[in-house]
C-alpha atoms as a PDB file:
ATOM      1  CA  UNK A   1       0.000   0.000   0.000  1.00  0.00           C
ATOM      2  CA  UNK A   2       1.358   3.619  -0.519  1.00  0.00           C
ATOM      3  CA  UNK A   3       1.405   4.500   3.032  1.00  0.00           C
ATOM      4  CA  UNK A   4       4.278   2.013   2.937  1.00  0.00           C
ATOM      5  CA  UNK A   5       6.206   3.664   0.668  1.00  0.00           C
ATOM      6  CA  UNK A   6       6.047   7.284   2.369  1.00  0.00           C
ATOM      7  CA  UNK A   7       8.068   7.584   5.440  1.00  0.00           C
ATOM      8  CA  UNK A   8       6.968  11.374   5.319  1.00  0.00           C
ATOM      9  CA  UNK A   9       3.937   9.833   6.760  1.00  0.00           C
ATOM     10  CA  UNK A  10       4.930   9.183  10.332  1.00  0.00           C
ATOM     11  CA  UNK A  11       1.792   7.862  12.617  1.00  0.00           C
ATOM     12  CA  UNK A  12      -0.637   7.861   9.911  1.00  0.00           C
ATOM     13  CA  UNK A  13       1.819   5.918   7.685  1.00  0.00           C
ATOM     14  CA  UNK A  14       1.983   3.378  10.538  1.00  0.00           C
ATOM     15  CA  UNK A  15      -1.596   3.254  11.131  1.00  0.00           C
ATOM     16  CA  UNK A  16      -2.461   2.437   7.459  1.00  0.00           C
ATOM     17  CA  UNK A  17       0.097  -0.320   7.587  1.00  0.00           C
ATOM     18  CA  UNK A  18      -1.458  -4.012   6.654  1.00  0.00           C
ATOM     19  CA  UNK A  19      -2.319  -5.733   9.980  1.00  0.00           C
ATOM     20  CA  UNK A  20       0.806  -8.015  10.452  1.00  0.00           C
ATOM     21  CA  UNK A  21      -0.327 -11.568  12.173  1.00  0.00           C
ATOM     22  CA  UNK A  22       1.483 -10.007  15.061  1.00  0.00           C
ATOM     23  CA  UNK A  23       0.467  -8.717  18.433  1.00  0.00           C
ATOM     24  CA  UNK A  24      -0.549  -4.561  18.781  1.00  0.00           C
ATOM     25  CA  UNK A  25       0.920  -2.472  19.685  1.00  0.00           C
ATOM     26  CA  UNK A  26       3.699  -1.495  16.223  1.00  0.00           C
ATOM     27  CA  UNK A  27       5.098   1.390  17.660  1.00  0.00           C
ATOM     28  CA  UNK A  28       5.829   2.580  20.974  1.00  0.00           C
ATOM     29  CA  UNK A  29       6.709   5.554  22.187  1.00  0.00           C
ATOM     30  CA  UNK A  30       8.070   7.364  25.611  1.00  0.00           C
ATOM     31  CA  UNK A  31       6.884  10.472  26.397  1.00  0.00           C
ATOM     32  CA  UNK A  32       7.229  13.546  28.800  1.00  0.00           C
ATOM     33  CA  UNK A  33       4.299  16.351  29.324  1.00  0.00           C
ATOM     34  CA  UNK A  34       4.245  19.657  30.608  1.00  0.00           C
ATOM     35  CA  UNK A  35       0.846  21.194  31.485  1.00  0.00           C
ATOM     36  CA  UNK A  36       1.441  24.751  31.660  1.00  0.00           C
ATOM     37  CA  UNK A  37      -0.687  27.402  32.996  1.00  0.00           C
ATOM     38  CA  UNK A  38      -1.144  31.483  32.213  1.00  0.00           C
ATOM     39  CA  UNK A  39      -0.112  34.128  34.569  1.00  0.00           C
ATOM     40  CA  UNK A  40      -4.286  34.397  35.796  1.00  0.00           C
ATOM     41  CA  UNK A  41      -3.456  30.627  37.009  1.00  0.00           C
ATOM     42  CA  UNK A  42      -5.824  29.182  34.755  1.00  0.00           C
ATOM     43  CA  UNK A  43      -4.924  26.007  32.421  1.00  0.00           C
ATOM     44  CA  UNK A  44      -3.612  26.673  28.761  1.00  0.00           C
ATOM     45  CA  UNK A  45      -1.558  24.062  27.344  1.00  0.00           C
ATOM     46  CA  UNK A  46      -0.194  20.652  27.151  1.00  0.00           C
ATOM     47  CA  UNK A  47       3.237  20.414  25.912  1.00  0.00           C
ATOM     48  CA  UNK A  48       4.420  16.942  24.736  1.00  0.00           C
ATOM     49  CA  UNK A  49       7.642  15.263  23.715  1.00  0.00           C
ATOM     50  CA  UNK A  50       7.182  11.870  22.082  1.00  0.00           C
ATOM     51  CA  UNK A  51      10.222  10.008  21.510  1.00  0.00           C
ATOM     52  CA  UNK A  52       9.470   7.070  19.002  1.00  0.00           C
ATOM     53  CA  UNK A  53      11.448   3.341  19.117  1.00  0.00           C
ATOM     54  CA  UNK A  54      14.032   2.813  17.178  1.00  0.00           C
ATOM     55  CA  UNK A  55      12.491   1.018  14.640  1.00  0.00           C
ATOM     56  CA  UNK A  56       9.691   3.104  13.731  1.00  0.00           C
ATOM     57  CA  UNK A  57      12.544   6.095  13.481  1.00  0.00           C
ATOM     58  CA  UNK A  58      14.093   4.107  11.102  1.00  0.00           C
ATOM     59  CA  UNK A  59      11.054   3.452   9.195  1.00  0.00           C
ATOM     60  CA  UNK A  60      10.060   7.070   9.154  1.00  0.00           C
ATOM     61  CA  UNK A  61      13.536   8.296   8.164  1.00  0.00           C
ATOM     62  CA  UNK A  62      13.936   5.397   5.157  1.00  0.00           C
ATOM     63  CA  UNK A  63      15.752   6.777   2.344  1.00  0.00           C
ATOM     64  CA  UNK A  64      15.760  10.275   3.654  1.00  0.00           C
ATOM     65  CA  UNK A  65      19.248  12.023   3.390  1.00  0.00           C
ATOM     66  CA  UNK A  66      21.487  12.614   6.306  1.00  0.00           C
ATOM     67  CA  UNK A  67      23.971  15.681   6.759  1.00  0.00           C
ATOM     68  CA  UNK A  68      27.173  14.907   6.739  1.00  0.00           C
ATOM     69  CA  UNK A  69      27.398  15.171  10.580  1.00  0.00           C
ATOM     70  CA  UNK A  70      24.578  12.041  10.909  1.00  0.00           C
ATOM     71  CA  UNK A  71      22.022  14.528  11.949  1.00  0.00           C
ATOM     72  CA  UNK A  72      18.708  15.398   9.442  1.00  0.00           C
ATOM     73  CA  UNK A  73      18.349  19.278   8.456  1.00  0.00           C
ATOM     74  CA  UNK A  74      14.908  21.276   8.257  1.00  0.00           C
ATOM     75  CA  UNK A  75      14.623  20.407   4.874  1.00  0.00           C
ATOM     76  CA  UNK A  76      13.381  16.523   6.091  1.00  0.00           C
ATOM     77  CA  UNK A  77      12.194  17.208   9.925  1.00  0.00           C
ATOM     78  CA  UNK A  78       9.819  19.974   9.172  1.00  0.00           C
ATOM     79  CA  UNK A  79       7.497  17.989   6.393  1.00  0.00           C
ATOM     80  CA  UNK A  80       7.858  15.141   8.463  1.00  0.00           C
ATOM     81  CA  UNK A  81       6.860  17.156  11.438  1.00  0.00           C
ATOM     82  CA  UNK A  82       3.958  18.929   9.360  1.00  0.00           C
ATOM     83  CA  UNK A  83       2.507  15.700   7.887  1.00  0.00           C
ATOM     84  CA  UNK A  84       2.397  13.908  11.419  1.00  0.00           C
ATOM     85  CA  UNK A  85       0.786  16.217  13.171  1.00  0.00           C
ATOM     86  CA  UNK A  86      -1.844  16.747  10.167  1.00  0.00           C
ATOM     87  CA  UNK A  87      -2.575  13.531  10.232  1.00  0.00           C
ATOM     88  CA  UNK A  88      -3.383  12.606  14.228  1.00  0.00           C
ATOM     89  CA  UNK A  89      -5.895  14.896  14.513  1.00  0.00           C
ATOM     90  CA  UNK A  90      -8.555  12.002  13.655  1.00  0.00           C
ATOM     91  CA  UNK A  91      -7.341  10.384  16.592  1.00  0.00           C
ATOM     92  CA  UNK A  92      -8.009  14.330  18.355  1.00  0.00           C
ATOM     93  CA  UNK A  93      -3.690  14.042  19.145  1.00  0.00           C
ATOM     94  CA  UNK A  94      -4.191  11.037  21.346  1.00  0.00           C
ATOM     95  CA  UNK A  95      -5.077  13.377  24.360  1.00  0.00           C
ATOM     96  CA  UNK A  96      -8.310  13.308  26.242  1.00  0.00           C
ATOM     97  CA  UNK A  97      -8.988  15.733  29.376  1.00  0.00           C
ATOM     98  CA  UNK A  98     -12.179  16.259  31.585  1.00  0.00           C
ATOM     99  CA  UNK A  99     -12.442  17.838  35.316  1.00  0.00           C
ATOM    100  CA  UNK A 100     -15.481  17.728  37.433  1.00  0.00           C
ATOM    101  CA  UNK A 101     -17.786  19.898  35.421  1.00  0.00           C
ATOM    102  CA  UNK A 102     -17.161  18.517  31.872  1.00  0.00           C
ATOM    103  CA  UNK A 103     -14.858  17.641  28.738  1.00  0.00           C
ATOM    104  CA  UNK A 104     -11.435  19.845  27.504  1.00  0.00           C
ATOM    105  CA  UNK A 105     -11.343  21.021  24.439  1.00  0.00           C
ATOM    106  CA  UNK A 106      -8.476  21.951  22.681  1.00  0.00           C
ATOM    107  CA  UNK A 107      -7.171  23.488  19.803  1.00  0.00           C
ATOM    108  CA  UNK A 108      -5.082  22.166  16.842  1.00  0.00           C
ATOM    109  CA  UNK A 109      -1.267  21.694  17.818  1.00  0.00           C
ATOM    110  CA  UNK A 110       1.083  24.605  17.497  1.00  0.00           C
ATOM    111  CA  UNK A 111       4.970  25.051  17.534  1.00  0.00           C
ATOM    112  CA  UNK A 112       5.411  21.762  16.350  1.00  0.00           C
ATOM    113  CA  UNK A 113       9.283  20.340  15.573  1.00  0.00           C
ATOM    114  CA  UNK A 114      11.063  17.236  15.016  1.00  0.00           C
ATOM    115  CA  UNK A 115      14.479  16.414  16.781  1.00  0.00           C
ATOM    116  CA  UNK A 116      16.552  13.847  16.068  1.00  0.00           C
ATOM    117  CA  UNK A 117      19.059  12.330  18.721  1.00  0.00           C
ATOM    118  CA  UNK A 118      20.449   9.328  19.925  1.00  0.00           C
ATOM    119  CA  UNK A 119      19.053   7.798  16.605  1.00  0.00           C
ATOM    120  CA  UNK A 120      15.524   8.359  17.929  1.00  0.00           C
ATOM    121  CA  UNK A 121      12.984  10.972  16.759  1.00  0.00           C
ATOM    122  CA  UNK A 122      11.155  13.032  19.008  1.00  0.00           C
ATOM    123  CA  UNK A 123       7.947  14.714  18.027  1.00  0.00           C
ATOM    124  CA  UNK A 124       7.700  18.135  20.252  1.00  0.00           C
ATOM    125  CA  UNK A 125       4.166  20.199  20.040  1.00  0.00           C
ATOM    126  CA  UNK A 126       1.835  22.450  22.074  1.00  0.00           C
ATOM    127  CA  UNK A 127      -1.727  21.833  22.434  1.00  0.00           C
ATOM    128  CA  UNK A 128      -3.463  24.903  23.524  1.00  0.00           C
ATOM    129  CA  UNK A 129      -6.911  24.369  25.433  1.00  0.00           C
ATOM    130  CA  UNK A 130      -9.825  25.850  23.198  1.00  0.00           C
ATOM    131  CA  UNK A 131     -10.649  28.283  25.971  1.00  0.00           C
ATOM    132  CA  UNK A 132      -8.200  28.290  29.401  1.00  0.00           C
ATOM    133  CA  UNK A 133      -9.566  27.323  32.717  1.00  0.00           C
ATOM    134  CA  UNK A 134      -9.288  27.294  36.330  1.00  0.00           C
ATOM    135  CA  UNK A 135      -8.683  24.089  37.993  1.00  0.00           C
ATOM    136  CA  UNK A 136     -10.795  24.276  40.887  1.00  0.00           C
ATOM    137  CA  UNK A 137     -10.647  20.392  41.925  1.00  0.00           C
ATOM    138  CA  UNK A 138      -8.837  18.006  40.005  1.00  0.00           C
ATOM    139  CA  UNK A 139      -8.653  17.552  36.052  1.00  0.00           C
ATOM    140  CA  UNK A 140      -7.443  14.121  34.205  1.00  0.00           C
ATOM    141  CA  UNK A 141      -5.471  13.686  30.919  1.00  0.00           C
ATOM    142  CA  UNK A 142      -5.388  11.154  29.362  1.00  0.00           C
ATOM    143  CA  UNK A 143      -2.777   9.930  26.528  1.00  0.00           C
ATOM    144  CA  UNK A 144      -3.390   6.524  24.429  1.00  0.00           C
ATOM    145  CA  UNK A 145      -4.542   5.628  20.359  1.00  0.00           C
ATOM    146  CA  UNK A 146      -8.001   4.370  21.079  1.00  0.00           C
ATOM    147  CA  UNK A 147      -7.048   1.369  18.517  1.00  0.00           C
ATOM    148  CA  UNK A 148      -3.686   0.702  20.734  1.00  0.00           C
ATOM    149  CA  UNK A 149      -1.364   0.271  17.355  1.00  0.00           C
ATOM    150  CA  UNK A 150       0.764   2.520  19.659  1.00  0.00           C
ATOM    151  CA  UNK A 151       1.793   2.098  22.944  1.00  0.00           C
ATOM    152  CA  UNK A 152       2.337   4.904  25.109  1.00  0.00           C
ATOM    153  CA  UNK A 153       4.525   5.210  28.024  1.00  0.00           C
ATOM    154  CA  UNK A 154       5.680   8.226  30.370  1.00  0.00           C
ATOM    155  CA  UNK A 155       9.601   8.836  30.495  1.00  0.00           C
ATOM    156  CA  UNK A 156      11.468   7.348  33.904  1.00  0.00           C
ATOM    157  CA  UNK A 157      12.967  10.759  34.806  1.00  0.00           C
ATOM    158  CA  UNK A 158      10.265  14.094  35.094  1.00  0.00           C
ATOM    159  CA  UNK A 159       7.528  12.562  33.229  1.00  0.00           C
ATOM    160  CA  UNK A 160       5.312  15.237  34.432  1.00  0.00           C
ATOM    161  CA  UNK A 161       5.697  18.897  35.056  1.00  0.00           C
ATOM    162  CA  UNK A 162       3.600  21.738  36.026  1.00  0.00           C
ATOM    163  CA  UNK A 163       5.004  25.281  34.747  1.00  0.00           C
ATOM    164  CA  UNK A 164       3.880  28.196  36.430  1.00  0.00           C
ATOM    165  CA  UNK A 165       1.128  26.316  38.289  1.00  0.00           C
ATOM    166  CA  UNK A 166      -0.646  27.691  40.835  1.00  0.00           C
ATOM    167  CA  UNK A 167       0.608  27.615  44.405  1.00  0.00           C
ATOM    168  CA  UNK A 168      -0.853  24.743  45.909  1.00  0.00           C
ATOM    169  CA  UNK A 169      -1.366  22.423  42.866  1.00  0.00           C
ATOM    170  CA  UNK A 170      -0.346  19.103  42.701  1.00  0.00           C
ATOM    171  CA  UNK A 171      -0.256  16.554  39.880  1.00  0.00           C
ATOM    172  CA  UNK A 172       0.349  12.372  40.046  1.00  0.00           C
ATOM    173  CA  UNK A 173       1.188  10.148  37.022  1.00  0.00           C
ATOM    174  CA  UNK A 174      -0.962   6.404  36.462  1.00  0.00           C
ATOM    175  CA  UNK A 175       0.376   3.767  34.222  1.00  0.00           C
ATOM    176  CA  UNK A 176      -1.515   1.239  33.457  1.00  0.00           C
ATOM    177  CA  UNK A 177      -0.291  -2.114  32.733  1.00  0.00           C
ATOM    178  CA  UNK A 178       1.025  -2.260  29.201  1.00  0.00           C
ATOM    179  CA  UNK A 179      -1.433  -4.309  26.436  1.00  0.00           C
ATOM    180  CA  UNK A 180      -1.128  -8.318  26.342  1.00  0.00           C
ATOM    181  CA  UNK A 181       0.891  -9.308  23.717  1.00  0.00           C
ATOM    182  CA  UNK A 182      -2.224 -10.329  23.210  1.00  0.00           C
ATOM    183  CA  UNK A 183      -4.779 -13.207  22.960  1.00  0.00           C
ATOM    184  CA  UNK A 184      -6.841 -11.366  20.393  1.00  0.00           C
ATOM    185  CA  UNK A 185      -6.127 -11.631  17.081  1.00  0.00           C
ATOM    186  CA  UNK A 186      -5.628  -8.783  14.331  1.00  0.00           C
ATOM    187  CA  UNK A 187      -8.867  -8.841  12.999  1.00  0.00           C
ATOM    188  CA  UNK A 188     -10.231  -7.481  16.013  1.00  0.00           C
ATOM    189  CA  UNK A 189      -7.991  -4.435  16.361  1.00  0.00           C
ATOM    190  CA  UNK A 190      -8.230  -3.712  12.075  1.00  0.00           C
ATOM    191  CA  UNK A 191     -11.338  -3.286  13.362  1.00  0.00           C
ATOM    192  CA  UNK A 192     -11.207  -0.462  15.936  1.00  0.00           C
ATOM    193  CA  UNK A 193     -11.414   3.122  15.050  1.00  0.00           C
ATOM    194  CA  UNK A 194     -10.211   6.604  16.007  1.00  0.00           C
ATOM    195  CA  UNK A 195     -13.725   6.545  18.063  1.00  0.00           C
ATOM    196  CA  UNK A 196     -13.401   3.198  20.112  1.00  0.00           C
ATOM    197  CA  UNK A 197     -12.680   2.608  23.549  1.00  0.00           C
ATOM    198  CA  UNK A 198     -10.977  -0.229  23.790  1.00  0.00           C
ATOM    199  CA  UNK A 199      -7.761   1.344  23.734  1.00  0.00           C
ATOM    200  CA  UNK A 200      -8.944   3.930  26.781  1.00  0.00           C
ATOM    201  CA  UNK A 201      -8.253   0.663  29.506  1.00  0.00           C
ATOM    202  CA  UNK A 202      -4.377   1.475  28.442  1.00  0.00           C
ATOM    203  CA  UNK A 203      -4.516   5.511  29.166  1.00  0.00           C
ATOM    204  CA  UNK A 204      -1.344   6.845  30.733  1.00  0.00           C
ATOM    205  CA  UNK A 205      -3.185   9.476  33.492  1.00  0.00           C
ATOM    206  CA  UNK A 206      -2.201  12.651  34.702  1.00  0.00           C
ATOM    207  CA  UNK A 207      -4.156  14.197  37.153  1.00  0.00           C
ATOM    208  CA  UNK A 208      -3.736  18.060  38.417  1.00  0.00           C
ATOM    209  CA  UNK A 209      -5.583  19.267  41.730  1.00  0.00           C
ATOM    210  CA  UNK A 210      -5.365  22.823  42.572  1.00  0.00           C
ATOM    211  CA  UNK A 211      -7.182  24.471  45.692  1.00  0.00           C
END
């Protein structure tokens, strides 16, 4: 299929592959989040750094051309960048959020880059909240591909941070035990969408309470 043929298409690429007779997830990746918050103390942003395996970086960079010091230039991070991001917001970035009173809502990413170090790539992007709020309580986010073709998982070191939070706020990181390698067969996940659940039982959880 063509997907197979662009590495340009990161995520997307990967989620149009043909369903191997192998066990989900294809990809994993490690991440780290800040949730940031406006001088008025009120929410505004996620920021997220998603570093991929190595063998989905070396899918994504196939036949792409290196600089002579073994890094990649603008000229192949910033499509790749532009294309990924495009393309995951079907799956609404893979980032779900809800406090006491209702849903988040947030906008399409912004200042989004690629790095590329330690032969990994790293996406980096904001996602601004539609309209910023104050955290009276707790709020949850939560980060997982409803069809679990990739497998999330918060860094070791500072998962988590809080920049200019509120005094007073807190915030705790769940990980769920990672998907069986998995006693149901491909069929079933070919089958799941950008709009099932079954991939919400695997949600890495952060959760922010502020007085």
């Amino acid at each position: 299929m063509l997907a197979r043929l662009l590495p340009v298409v990161m995520l997307l690429a990967a989620a149009l592959l043909p369903r191997a007779a192998e066990a989900h997830p294809h990809v994993w990746v490690t991440m780290k989040t800040e949730v940031v918050y406006g001088a008025d103390g009120k929410l505004t942003a996620l920021k997220q750094a998603w570093t991929f395996d190595d063998a989905f970086t070396a899918f994504a960079l196939q036949g792409l051309e290196k600089q002579k010091d073994g890094s990649y230039g603008d000229d192949v991070l910033k499509p790749l960048a532009e294309v990924n991001v495009t393309s995951l917001k079907e799956y609404d970035y893979f980032v779900r959020g809800k406090t006491a009173t209702g849903k988040l809502a947030f906008k399409d990413p912004v200042d989004y880059y690629l790095t590329y170090e330690n032969e990994l790539l790293t996406l980096h992007f904001t996602l601004p909240l539609a309209k910023p709020i104050a955290v009276k309580g707790a709020a949850t986010i939560e980060i997982y591909d409803p069809t679990v073709f990739v497998s999330f998982s918060f860094a070791d070191n500072d998962p988590v941070k809080m920049v200019a939070a509120p005094a007073g706020c807190t915030q705790e990181v769940t990980s769920p035990e990672p998907p069986p390698s998995s006693t149901l067969n491909e069929s079933f996940f070919a089958g799941l969408t950008s709009g099932s659940t079954y991939g919400a039982q695997f949600a890495d959880k952060i959760t922010v309470k502020c007085p």
